[in-house]
N, C-alpha and C. Protein backbone atom coordinates (compact mmCIF):
# COMPACT_ATOMS: atom_id res chain seq x y z
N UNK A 1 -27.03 78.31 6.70
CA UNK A 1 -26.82 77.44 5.57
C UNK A 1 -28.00 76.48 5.44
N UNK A 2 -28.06 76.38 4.47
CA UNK A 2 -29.88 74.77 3.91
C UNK A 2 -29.04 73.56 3.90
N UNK A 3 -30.22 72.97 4.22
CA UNK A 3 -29.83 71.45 4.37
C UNK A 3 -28.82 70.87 3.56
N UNK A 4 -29.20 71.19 1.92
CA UNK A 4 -28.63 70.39 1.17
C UNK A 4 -26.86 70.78 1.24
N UNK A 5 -26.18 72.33 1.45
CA UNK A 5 -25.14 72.51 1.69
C UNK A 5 -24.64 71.69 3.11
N UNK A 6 -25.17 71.54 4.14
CA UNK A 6 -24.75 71.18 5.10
C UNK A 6 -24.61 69.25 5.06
N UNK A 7 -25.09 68.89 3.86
CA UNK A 7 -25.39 67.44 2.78
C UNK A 7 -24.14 67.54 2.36
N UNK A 8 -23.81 68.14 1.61
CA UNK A 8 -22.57 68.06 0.72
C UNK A 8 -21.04 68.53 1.73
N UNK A 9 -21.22 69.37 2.37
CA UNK A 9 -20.18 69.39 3.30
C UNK A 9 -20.13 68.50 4.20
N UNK A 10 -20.87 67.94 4.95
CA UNK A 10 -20.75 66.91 5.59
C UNK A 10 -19.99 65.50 4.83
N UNK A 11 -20.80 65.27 3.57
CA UNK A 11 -19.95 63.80 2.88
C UNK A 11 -18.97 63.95 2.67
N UNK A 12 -18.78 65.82 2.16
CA UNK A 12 -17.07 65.78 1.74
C UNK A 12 -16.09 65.33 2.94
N UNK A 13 -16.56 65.62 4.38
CA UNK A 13 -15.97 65.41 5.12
C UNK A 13 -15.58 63.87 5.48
N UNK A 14 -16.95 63.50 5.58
CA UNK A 14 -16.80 61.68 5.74
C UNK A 14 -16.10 61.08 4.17
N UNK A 15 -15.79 61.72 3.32
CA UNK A 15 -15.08 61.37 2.07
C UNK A 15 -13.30 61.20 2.15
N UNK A 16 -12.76 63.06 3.30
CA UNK A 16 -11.94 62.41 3.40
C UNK A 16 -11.61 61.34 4.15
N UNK A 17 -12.31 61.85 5.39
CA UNK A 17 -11.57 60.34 6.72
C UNK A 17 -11.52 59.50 6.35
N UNK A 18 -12.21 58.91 5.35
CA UNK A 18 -12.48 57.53 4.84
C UNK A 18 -11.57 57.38 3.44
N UNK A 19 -11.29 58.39 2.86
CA UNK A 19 -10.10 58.20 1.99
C UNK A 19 -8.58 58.12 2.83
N UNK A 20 -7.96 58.86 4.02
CA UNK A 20 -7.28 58.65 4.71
C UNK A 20 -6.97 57.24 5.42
N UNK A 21 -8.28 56.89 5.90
CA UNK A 21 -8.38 55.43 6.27
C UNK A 21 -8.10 54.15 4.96
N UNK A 22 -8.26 54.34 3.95
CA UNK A 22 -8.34 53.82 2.95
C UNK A 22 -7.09 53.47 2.94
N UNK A 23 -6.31 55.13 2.13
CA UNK A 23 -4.93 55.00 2.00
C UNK A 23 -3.73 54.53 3.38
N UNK A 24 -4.36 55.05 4.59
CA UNK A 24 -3.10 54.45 5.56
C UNK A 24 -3.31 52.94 5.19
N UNK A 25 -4.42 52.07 4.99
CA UNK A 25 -4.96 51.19 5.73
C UNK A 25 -4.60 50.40 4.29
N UNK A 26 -3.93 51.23 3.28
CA UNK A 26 -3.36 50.18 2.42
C UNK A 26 -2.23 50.26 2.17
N UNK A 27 -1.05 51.19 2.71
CA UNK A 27 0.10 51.43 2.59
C UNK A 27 0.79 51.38 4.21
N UNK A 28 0.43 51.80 5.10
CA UNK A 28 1.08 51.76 6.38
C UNK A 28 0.26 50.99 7.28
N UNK A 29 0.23 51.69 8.96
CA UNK A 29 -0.32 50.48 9.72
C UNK A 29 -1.26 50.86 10.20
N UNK A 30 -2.58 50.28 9.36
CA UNK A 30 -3.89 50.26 10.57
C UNK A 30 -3.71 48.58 10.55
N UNK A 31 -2.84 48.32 10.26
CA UNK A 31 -2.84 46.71 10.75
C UNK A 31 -2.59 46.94 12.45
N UNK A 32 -2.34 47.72 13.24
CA UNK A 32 -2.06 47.56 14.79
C UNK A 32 -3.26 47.74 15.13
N UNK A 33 -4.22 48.11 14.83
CA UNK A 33 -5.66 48.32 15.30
C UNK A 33 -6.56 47.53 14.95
N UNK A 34 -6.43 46.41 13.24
CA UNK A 34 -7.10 45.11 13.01
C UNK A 34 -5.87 44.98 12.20
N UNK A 35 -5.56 43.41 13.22
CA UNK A 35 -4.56 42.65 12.61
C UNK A 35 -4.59 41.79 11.38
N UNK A 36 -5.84 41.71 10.74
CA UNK A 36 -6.86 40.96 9.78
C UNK A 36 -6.17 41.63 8.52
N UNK A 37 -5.45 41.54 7.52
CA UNK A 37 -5.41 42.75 6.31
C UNK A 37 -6.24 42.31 5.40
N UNK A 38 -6.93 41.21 5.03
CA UNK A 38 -7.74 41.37 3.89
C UNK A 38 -9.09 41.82 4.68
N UNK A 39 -9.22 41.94 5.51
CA UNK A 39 -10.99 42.75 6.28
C UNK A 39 -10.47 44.02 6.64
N UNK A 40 -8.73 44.50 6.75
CA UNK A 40 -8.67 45.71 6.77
C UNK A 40 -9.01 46.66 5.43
N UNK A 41 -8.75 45.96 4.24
CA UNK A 41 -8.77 46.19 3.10
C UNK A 41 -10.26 46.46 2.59
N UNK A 42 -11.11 45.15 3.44
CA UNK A 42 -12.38 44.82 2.26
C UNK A 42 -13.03 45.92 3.17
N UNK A 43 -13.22 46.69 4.63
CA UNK A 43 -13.51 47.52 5.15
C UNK A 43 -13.35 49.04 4.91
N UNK A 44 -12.40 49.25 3.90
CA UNK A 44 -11.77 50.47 3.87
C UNK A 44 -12.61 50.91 2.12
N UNK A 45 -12.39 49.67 1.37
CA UNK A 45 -13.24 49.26 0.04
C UNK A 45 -14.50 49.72 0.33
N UNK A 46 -15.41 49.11 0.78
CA UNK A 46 -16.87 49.51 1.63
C UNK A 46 -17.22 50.60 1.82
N UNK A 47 -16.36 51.52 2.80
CA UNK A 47 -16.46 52.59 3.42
C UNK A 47 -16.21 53.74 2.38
N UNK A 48 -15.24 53.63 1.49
CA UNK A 48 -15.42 54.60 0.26
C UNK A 48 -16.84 54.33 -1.20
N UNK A 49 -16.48 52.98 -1.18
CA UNK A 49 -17.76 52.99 -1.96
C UNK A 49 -19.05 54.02 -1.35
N UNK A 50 -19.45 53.55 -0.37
CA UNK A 50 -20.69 54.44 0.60
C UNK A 50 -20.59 55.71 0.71
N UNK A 51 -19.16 56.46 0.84
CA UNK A 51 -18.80 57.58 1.16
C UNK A 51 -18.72 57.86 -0.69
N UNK A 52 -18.61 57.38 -1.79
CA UNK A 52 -18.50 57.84 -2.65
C UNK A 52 -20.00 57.91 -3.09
N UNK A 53 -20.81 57.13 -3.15
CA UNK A 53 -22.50 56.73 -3.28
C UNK A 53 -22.89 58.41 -2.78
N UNK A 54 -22.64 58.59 -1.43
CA UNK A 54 -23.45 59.68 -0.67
C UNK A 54 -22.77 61.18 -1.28
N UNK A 55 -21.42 61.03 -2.11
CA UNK A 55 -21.02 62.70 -2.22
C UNK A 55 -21.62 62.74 -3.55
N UNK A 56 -21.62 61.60 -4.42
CA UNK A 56 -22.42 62.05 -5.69
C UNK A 56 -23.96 62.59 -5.70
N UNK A 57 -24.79 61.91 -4.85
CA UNK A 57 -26.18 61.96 -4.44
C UNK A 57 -26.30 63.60 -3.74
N UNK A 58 -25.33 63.63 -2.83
CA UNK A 58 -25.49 65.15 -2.01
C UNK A 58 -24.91 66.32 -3.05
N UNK A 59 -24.24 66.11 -3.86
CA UNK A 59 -23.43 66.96 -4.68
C UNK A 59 -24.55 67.20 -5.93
N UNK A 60 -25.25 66.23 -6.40
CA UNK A 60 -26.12 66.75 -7.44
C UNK A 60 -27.43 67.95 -7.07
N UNK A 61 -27.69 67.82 -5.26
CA UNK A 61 -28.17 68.89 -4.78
C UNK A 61 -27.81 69.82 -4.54
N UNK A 62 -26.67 70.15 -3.90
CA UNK A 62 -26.37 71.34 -3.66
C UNK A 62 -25.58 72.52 -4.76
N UNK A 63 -25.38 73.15 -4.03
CA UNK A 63 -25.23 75.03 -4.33
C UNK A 63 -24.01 74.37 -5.50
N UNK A 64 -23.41 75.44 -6.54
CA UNK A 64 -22.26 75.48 -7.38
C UNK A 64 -20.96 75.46 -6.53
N UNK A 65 -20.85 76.18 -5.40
CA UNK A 65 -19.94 76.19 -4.79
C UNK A 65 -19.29 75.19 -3.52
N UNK A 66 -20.59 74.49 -3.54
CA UNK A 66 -20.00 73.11 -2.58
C UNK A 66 -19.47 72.03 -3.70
N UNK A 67 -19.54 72.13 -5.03
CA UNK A 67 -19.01 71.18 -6.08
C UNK A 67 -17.27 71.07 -5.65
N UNK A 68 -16.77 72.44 -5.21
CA UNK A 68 -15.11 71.89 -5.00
C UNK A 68 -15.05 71.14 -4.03
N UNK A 69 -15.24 70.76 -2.83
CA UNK A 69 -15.10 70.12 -1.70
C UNK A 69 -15.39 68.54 -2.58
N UNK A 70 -16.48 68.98 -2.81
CA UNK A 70 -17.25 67.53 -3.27
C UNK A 70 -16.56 66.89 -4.22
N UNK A 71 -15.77 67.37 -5.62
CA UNK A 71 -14.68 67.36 -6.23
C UNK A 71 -13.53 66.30 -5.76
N UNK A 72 -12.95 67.42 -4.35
CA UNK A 72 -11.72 67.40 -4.25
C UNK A 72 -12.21 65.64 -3.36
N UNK A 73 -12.79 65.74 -2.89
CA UNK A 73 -13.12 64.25 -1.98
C UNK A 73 -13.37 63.44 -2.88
N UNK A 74 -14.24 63.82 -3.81
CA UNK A 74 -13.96 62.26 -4.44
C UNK A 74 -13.30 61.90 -5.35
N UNK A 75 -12.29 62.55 -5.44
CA UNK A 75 -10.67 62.36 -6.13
C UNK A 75 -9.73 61.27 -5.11
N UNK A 76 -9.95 62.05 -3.82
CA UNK A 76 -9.43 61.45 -2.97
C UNK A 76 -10.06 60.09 -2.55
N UNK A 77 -11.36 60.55 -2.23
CA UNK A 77 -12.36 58.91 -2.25
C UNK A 77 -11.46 57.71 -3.54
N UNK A 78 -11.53 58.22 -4.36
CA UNK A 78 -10.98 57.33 -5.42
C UNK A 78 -9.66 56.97 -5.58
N UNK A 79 -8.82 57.70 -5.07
CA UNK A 79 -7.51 57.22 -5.00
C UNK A 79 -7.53 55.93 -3.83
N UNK A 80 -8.35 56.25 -2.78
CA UNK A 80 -8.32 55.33 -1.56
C UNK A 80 -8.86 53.67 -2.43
N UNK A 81 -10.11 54.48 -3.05
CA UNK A 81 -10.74 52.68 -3.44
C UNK A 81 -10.09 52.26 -4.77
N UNK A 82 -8.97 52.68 -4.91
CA UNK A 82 -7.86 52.29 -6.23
C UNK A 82 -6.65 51.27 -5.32
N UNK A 83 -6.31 52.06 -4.47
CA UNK A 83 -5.75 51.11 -3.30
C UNK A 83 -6.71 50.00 -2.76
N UNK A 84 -7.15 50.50 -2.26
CA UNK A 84 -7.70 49.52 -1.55
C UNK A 84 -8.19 48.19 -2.65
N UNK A 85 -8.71 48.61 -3.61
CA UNK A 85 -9.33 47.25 -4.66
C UNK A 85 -7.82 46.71 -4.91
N UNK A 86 -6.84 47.15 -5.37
CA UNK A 86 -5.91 46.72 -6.37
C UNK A 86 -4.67 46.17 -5.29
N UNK A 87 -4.88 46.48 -3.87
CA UNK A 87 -4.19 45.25 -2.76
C UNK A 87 -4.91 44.31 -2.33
N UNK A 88 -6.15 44.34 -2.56
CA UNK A 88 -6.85 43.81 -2.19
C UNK A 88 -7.11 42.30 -3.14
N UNK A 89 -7.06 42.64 -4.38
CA UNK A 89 -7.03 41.87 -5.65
C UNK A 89 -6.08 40.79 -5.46
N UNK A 90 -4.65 42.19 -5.51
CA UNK A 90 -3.49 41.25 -5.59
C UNK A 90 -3.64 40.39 -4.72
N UNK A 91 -3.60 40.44 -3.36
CA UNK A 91 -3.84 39.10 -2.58
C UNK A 91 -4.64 38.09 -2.23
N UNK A 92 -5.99 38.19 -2.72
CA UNK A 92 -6.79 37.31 -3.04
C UNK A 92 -6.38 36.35 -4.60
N UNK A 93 -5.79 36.75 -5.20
CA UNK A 93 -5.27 36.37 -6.79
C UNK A 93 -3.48 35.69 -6.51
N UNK A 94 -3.03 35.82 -5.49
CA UNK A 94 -1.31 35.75 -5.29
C UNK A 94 -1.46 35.15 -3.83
N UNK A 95 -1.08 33.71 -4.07
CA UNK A 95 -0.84 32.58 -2.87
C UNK A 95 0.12 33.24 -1.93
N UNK A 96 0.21 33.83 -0.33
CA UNK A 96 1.06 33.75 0.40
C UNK A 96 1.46 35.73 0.26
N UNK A 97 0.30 36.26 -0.74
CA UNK A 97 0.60 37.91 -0.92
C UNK A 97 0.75 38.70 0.83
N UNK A 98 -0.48 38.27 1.42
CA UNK A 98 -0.35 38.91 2.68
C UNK A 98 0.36 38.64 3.87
């Protein structure tokens, strides 16, 4: 495989973990691992932005057929930084949210 496929499969990959992390980390508990929730939040925000930055950039290089992976992640990328912004909001905006 060429670089640029092994580009785009790779982000898709760091696209999901980091959409997974996103979504636990705004609905269930990665609070037992950082007890902090608005740096669990603004961390999880971050980490998809970057992971979303790198699948668009790797995806405009590669092959037609790494476009589904790349696709399907940053659907998922985006569901995570939809959570993550919009709990994140609410409790910076809502006295006593967290």
């Amino acid at each position: 495989m060429r670089r640029e496929q092994w580009s785009v499969l790779g982000w898709s990959l760091i696209g999901f973990v980091v959409s997974w992390y996103a979504l636990v980390g705004a609905v269930q508990t990665v609070y037992r691992w950082f007890p902090h929730e608005p740096a669990t939040l603004l961390f999880g925000f971050v980490l998809t932005v970057i992971s979303l930055v790198g699948l668009v950039r790797s995806a405009k290089r590669g092959p037609w057929w790494c476009l589904v992976p790349a696709t399907v992640s940053i659907i998922a990328v985006a569901l995570g930084l939809v959570a993550d912004s919009t709990i994140l909001l609410l409790g910076l905006t809502i006295p006593g949210f967290y």
